[in-house]
Protein backbone atom coordinates (compact mmCIF):
# COMPACT_ATOMS: atom_id res chain seq x y z
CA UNK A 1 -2.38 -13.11 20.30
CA UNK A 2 -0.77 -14.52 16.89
CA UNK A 3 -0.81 -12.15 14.08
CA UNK A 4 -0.49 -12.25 10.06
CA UNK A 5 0.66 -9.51 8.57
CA UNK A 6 0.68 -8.14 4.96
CA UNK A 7 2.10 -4.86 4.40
CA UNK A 8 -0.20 -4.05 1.81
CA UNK A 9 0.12 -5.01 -1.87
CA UNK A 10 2.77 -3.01 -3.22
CA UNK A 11 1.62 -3.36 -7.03
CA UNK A 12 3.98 -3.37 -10.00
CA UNK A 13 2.05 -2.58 -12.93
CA UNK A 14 3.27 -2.35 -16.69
CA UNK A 15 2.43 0.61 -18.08
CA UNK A 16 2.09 0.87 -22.40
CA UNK A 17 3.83 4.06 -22.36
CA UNK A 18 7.40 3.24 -24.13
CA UNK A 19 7.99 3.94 -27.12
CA UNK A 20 8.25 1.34 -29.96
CA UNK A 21 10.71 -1.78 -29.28
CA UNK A 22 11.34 -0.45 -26.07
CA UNK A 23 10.65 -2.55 -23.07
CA UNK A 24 7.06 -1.48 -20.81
CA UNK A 25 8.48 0.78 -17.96
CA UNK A 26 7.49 -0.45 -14.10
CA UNK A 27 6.01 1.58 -11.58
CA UNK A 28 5.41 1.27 -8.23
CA UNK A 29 1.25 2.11 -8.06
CA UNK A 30 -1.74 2.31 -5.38
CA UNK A 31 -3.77 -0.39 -6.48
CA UNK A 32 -7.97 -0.81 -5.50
CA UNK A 33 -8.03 -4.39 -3.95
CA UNK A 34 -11.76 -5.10 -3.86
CA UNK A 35 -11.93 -8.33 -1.76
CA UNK A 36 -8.72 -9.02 -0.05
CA UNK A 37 -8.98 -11.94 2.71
CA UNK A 38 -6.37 -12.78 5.12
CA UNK A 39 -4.17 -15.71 4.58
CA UNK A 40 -5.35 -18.81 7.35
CA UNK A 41 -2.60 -19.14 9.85
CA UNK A 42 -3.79 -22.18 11.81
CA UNK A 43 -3.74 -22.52 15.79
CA UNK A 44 -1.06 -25.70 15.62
CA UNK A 45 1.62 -23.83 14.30
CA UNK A 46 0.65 -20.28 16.34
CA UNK A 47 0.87 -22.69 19.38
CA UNK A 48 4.23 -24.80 18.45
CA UNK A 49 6.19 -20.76 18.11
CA UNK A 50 6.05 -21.05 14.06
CA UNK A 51 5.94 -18.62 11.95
CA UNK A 52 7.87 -17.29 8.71
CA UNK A 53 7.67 -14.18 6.20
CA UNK A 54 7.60 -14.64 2.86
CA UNK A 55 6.76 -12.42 -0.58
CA UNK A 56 3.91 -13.54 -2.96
CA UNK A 57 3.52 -11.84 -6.55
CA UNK A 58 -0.30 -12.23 -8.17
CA UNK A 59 -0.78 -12.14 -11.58
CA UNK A 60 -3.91 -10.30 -12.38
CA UNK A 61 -6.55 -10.38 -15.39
CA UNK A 62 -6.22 -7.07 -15.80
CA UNK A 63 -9.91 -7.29 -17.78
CA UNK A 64 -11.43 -8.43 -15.13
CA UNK A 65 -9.64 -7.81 -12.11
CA UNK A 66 -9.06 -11.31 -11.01
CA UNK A 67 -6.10 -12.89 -9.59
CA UNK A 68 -5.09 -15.64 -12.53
CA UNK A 69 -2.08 -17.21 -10.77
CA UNK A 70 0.30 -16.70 -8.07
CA UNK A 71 4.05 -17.62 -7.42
CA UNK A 72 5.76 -17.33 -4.36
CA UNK A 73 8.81 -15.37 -4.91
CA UNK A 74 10.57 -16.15 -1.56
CA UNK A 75 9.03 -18.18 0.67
CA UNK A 76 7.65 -18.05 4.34
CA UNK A 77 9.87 -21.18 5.00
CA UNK A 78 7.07 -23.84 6.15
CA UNK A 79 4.61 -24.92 3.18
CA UNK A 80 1.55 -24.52 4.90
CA UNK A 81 1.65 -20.95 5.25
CA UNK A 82 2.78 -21.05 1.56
CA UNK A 83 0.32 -22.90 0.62
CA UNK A 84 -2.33 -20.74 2.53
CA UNK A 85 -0.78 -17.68 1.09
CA UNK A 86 -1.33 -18.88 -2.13
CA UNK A 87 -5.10 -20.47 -1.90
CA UNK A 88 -5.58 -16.99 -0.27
CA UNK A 89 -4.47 -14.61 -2.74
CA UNK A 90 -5.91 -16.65 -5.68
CA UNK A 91 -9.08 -15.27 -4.36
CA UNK A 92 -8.40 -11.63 -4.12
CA UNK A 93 -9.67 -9.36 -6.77
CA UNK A 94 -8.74 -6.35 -7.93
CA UNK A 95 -10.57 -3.06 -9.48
CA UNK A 96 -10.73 -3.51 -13.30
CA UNK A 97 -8.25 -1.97 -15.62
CA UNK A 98 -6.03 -1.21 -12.76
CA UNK A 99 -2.92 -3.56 -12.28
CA UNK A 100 -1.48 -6.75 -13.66
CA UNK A 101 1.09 -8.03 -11.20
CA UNK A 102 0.83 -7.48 -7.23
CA UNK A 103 3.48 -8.19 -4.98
CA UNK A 104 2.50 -8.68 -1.59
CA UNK A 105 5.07 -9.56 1.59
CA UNK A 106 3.15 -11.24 4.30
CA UNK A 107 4.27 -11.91 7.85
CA UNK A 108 3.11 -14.75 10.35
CA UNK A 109 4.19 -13.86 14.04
CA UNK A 110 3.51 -16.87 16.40
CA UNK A 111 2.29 -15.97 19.95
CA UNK A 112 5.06 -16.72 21.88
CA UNK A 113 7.94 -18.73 21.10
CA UNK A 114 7.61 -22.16 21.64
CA UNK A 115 8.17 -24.16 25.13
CA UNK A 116 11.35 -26.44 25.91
CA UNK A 117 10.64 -29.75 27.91
């Protein structure tokens, strides 16, 4: 059986704690994803022994809690999963006044690897 995998949105959020001038620190926190689908990884490329890993960052509304845009920091190395990734994510959302960036790594492992004729 193919499998996606996404090792769960590590979230970088900037917190409004520094002090005046100073940059907003980072922090690695446990953000609430509220609807979170699965990226599509279609049968053709399961069956043909492709698959790639890649990192996604989603930028986040932080008012609302939906996902505004996302970029593909490094990328699964075949554009349809990108572009799956990315179609996917845009739809995630996010508990309110929780995060504003959320970097997820995702996996696509194929079935087997593909046959040589």
């Amino acid at each position: 059986m193919a499998r996606f995998y996404y090792y769960g949105a590590v979230i970088l959020a900037s917190l409004g704690i520094a002090a005046k001038g100073d940059p907003p620190s980072r922090a690695v926190v446990t953000a609430r994803a509220i609807h979170a689908p699965r990226p599509a990884y279609p049968s053709s490329l399961k069956e043909h022994g492709i698959g790639g890993k890649g990192e996604f960052v989603m930028h986040v509304d932080q008012k609302t809690g939906i996902v505004r845009s996302v970029e593909i920091a490094k990328s699964t190395g075949v554009a349809v999963l990108d572009q799956s990734c990315v179609s996917t994510f845009k739809k995630w959302r996010f508990a309110v006044d929780t995060v504003s960036t959320v970097r997820c790594p995702v996996r696509f492992v194929p079935d087997a690897p593909p046959s040589r004729n």
